[in-house]
C-alpha atoms as a PDB file:
ATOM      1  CA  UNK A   1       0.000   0.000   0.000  1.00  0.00           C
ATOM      2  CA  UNK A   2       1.210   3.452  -1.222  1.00  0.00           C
ATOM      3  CA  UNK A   3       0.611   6.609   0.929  1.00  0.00           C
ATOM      4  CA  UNK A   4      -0.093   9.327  -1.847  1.00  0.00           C
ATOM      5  CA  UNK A   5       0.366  13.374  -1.393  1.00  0.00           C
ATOM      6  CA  UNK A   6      -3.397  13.757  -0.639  1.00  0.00           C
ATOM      7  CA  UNK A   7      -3.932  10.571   1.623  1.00  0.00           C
ATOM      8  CA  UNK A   8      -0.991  12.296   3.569  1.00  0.00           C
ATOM      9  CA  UNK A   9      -2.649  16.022   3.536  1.00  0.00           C
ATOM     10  CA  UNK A  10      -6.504  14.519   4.220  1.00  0.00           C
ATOM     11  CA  UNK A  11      -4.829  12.273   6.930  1.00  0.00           C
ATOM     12  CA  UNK A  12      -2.651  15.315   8.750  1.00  0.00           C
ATOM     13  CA  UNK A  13      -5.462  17.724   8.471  1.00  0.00           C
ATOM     14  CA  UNK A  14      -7.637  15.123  10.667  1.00  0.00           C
ATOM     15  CA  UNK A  15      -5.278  14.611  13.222  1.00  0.00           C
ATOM     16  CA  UNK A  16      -4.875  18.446  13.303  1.00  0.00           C
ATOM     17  CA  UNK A  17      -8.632  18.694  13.498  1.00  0.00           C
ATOM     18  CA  UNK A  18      -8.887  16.763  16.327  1.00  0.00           C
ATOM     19  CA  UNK A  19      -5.947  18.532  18.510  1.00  0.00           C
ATOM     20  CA  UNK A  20      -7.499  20.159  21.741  1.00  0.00           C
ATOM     21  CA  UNK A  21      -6.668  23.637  22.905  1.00  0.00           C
ATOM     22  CA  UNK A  22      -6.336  27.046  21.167  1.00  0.00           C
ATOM     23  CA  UNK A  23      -5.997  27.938  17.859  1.00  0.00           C
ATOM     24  CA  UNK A  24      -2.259  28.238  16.416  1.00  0.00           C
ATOM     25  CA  UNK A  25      -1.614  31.798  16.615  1.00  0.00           C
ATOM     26  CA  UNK A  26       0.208  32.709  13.722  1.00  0.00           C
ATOM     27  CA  UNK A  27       0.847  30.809  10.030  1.00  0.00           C
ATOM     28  CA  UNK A  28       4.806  29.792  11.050  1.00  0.00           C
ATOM     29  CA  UNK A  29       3.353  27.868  14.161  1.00  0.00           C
ATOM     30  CA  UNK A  30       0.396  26.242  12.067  1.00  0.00           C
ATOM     31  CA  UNK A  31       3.125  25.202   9.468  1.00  0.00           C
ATOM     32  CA  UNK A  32       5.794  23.559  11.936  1.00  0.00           C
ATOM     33  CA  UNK A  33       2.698  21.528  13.606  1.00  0.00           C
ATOM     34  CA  UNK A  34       1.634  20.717  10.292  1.00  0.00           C
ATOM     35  CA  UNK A  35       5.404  19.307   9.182  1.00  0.00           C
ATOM     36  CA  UNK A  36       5.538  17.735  12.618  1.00  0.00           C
ATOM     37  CA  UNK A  37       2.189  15.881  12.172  1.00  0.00           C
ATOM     38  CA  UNK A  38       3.011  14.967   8.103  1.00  0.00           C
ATOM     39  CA  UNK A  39       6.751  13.740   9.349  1.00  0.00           C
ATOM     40  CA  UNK A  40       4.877  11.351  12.366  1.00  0.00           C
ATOM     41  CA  UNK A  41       2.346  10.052   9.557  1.00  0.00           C
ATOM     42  CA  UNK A  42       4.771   9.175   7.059  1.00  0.00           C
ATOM     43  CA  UNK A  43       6.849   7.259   9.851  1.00  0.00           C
ATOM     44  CA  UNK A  44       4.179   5.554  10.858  1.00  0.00           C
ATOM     45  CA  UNK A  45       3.410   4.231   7.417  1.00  0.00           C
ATOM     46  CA  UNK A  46       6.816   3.046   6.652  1.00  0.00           C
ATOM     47  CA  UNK A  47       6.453   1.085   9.615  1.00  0.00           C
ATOM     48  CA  UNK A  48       3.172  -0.092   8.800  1.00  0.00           C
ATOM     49  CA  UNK A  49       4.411  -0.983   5.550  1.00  0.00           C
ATOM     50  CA  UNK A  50       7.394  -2.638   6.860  1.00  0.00           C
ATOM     51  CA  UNK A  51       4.869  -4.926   9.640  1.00  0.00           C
ATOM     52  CA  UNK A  52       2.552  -5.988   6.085  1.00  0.00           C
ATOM     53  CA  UNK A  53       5.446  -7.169   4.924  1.00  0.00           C
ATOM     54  CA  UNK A  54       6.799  -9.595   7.867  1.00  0.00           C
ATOM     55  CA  UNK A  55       2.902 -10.645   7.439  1.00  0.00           C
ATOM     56  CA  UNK A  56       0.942  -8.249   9.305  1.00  0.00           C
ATOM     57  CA  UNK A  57      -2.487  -7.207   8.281  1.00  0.00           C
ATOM     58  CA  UNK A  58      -3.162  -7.099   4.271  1.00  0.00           C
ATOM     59  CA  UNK A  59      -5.197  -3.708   3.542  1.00  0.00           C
ATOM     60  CA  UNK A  60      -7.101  -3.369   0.119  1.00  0.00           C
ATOM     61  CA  UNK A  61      -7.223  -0.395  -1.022  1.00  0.00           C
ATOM     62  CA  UNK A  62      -7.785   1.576  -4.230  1.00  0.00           C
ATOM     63  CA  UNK A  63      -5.382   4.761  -3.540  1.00  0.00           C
ATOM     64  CA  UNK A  64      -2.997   5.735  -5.998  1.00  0.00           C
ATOM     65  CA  UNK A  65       0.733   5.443  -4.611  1.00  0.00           C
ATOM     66  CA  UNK A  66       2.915   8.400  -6.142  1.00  0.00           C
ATOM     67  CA  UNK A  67       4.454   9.108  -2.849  1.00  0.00           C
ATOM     68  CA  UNK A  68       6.713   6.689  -1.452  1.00  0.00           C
ATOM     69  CA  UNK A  69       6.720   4.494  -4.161  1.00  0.00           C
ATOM     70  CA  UNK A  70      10.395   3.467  -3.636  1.00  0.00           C
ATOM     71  CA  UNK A  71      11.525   1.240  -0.890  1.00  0.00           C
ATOM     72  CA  UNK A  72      11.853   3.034   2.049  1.00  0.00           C
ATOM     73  CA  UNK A  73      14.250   1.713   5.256  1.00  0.00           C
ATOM     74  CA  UNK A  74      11.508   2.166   7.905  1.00  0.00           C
ATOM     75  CA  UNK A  75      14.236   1.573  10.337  1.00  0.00           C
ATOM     76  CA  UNK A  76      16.371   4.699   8.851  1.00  0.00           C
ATOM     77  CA  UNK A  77      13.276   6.861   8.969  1.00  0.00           C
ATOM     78  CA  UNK A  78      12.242   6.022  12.833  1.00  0.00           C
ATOM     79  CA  UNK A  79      15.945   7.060  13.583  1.00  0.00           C
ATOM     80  CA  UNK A  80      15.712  10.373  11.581  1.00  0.00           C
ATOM     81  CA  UNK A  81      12.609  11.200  13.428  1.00  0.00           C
ATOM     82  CA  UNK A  82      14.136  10.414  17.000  1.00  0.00           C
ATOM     83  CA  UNK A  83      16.833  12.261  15.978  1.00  0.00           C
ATOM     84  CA  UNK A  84      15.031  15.214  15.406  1.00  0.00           C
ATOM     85  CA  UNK A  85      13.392  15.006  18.470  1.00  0.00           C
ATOM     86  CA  UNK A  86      16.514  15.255  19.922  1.00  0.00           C
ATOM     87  CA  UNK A  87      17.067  18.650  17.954  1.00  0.00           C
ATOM     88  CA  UNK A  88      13.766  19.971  18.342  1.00  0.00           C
ATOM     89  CA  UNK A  89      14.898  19.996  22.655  1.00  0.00           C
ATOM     90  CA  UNK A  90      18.227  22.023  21.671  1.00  0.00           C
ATOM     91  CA  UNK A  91      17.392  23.854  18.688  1.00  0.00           C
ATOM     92  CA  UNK A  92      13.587  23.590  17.795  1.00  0.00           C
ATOM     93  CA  UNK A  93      13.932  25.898  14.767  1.00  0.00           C
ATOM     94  CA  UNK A  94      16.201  23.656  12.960  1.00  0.00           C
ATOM     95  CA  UNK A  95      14.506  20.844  13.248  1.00  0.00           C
ATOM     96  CA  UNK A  96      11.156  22.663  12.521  1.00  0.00           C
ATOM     97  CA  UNK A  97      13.180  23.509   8.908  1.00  0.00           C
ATOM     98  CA  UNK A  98      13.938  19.908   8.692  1.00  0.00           C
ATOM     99  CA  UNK A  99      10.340  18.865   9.012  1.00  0.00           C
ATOM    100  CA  UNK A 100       9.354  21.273   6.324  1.00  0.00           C
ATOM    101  CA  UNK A 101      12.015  21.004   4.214  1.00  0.00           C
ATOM    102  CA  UNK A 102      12.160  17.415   4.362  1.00  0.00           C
ATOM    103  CA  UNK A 103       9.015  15.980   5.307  1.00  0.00           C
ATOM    104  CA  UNK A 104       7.061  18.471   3.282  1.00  0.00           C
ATOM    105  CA  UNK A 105       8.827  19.072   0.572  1.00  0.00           C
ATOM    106  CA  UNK A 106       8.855  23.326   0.588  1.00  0.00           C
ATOM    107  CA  UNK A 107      11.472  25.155  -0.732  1.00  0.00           C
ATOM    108  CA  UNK A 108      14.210  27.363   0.964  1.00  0.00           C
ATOM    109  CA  UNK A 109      12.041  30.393  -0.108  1.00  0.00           C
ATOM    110  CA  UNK A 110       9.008  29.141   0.726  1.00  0.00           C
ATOM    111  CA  UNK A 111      10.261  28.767   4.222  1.00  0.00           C
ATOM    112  CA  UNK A 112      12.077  32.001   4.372  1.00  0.00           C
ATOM    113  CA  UNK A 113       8.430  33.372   3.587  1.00  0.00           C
ATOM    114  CA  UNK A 114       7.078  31.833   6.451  1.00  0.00           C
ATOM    115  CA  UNK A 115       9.223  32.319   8.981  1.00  0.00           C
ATOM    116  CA  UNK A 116      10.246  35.920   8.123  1.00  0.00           C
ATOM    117  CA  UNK A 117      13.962  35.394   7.576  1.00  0.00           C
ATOM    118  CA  UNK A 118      16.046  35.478   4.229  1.00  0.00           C
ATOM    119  CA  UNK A 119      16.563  32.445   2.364  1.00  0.00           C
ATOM    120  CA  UNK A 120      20.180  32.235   2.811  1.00  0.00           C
ATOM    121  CA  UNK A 121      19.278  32.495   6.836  1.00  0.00           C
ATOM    122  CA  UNK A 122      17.010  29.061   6.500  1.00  0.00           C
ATOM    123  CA  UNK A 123      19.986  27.364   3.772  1.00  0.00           C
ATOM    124  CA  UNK A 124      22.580  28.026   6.556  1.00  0.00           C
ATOM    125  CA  UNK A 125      20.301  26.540   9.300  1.00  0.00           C
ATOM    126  CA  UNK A 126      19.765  23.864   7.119  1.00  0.00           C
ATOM    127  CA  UNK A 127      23.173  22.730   7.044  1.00  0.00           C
ATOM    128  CA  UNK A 128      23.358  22.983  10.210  1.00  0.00           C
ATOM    129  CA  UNK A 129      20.453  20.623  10.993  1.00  0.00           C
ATOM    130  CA  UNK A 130      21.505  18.280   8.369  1.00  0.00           C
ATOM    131  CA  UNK A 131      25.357  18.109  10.157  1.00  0.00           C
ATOM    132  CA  UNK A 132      24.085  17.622  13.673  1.00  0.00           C
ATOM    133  CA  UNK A 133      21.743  15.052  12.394  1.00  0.00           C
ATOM    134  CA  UNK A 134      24.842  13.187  10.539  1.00  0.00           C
ATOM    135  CA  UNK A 135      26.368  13.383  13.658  1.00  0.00           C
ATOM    136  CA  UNK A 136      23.636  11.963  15.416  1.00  0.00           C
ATOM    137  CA  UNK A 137      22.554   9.059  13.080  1.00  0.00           C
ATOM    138  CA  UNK A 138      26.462   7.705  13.118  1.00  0.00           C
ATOM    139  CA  UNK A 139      26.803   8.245  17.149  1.00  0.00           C
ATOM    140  CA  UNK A 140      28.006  11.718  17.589  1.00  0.00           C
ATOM    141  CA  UNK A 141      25.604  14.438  19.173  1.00  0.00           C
ATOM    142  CA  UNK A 142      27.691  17.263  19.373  1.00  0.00           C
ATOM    143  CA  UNK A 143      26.539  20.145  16.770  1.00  0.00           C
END
């Protein structure tokens, strides 16, 4: 079973439905939930996928599957995503990049836009977020 762009969109705007408490108070906090929520789904369905094939439950289904077509290590992602949990504690804005960079595919601009910074402001906190989670994912956590 695939996960396509709008299964993943329908699915995080439901779980962001459902969240209890105020609403988010400006766009750039609305976005980083939403990447947050997007990166947790697709996670989740690697390792989903990964259980239906060490014969979990079969699912029919009639979705198309343009997103994650290609064989994803469900193994590599869960470590990514503890990873940036691990950033988001020290350094919640890069991993908030990561997550919509990443896990939700906008561009440098698009995320200079939203957060009210220049683009080459969100490209150098990318690299940094992408070398601290290098570190991380071969055993080193110092940035």
């Amino acid at each position: 079973m695939g996960l396509s762009a709008t299964t993943l969109l329908h699915q995080a705007y439901l779980d962001m439905a459902e969240r209890e408490g105020p609403a988010f108070p400006d766009r750039a906090r609305f976005m980083g939930y939403a990447a947050r929520v997007m990166r947790g789904l697709i996670i989740d369905h690697a390792r989903n996928r990964q259980a239906q094939k060490r014969g979990g439950l079969f699912e029919i289904t009639s979705l198309t599957t343009d997103v994650l077509e290609n064989p994803v290590d469900h193994l590599e992602l869960e470590r990514i995503g503890e990873a940036l949990d691990q950033l988001s504690k020290t350094e919640p804005s890069l991993a908030e990049i990561v997550d919509l960079k990443f896990f939700c595919g906008f561009s440098f601009l698009e995320i200079s836009a939203m957060r009210a910074v220049s683009e080459r402001t969100v490209q150098r906190n990318w690299e940094k977020a992408r070398i601290y989670l290098h570190r991380n994912l071969r055993g080193s956590t110092s940035l």
